[in-house]
Protein backbone atom coordinates (compact mmCIF):
# COMPACT_ATOMS: atom_id res chain seq x y z
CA UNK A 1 172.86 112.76 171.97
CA UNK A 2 175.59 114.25 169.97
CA UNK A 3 174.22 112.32 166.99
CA UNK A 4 170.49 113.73 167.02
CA UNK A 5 172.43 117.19 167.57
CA UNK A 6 174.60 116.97 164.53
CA UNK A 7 171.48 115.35 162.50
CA UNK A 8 169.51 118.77 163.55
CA UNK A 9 172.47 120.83 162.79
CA UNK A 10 173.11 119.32 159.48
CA UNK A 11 169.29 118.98 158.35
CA UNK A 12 169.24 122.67 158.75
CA UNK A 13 172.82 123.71 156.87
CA UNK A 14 172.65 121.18 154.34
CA UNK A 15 170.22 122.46 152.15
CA UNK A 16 172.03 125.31 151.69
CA UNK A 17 174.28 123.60 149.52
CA UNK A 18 172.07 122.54 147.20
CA UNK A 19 172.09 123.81 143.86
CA UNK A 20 170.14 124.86 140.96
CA UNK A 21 169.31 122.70 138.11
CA UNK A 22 172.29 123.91 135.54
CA UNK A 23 170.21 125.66 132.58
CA UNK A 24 171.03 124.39 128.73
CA UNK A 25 170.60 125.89 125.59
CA UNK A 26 168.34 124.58 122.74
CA UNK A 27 171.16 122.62 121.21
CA UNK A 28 172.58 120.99 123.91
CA UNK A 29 169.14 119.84 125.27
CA UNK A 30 168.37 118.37 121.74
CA UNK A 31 171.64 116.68 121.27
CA UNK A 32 171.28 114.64 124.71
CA UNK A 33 167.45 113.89 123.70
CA UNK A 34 169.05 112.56 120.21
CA UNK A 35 172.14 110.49 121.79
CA UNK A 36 169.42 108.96 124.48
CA UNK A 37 166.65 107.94 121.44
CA UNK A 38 170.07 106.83 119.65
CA UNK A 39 171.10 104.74 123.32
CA UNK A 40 167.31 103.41 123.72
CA UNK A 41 166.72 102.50 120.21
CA UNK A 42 163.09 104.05 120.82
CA UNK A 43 161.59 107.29 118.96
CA UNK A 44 161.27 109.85 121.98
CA UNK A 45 159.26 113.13 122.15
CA UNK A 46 160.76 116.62 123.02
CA UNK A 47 158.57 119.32 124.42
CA UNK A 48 159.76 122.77 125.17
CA UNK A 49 157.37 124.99 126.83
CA UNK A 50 156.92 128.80 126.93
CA UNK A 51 159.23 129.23 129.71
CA UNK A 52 161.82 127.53 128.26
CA UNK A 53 161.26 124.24 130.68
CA UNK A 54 161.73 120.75 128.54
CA UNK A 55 160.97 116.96 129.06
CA UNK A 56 162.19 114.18 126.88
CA UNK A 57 159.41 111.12 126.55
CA UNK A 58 159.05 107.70 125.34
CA UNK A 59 156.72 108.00 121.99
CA UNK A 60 155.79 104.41 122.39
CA UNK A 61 155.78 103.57 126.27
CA UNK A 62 153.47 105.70 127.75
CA UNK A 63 154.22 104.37 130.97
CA UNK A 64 157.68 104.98 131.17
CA UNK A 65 156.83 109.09 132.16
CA UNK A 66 160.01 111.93 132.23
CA UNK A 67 163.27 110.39 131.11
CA UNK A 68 164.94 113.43 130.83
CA UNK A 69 163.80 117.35 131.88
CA UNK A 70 165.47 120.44 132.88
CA UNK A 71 165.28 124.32 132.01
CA UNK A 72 166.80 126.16 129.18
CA UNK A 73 168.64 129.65 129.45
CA UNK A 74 165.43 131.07 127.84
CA UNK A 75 162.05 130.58 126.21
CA UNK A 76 164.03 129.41 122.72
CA UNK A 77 163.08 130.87 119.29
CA UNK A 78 160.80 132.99 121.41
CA UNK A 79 157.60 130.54 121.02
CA UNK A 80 154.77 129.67 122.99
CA UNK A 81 156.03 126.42 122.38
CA UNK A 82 157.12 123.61 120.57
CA UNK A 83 157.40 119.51 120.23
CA UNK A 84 160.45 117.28 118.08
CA UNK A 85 160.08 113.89 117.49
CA UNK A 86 163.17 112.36 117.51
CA UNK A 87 163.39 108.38 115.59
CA UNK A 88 165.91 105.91 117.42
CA UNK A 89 168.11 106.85 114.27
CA UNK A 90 168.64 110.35 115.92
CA UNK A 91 166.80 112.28 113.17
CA UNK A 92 164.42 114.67 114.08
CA UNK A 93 161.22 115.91 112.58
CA UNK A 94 159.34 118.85 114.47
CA UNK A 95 155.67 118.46 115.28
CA UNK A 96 153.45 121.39 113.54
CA UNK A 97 155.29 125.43 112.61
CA UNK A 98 158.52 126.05 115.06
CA UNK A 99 157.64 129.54 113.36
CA UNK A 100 156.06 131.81 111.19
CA UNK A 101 159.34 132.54 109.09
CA UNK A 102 161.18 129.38 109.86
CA UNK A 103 163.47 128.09 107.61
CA UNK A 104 163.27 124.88 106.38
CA UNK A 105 164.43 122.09 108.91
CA UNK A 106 167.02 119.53 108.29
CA UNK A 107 166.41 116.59 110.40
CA UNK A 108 169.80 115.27 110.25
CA UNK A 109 171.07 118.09 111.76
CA UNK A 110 168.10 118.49 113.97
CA UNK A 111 168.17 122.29 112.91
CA UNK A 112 167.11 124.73 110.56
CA UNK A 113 168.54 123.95 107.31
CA UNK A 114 171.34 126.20 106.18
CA UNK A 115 170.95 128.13 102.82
């Protein structure tokens, strides 16, 4: 009896404790999506959405769904949003305009190149 009381008691006070998934920034996100593709030896996709949510994918197994996901701080680079393909060599190379008056991107660095 004491048991069933303290599973009752602790289904209702445990969640509670349960936290928020910790927000990243851009960088950070794309530097664990690089040292996974690096881990994997696979080419993986990065997707970013307009609220700032991201998911890392397999490029080549399809089946394998979310390896990776989370929320950023903020929508980043204020875009509707945006895709990186990142090769098992940990370059990356971003899928169509990151923006209109982006500067060119280094894919070494997986960032804008500096001038």
């Amino acid at each position: 009896m004491v048991l069933i009381l303290l599973g009752i008691a602790a289904s209702v006070v445990l969640p509670v404790f349960r936290t928020k998934p910790k927000s990243e920034d851009v960088t950070s996100v794309i530097e664990r999506a690089r040292a996974l593709a690096v881990r994997r030896a696979e080419s993986l996709i990065l997707n970013v959405n307009p609220l700032g949510a991201w998911a890392v994918r397999s490029s080549t197994d399809t089946s394998a769904g979310v390896l990776l996901s989370g929320p950023t701080g903020s929508a980043p680079l204020q875009l509707p949003s945006y895709i990186i393909q990142i090769t098992p060599l940990g370059a990356c190379f971003p899928q169509g305009e990151l923006n209109s008056d982006a500067k060119p991107w280094d894919p070494a660095r997986c960032a804008p190149a500096r001038r």
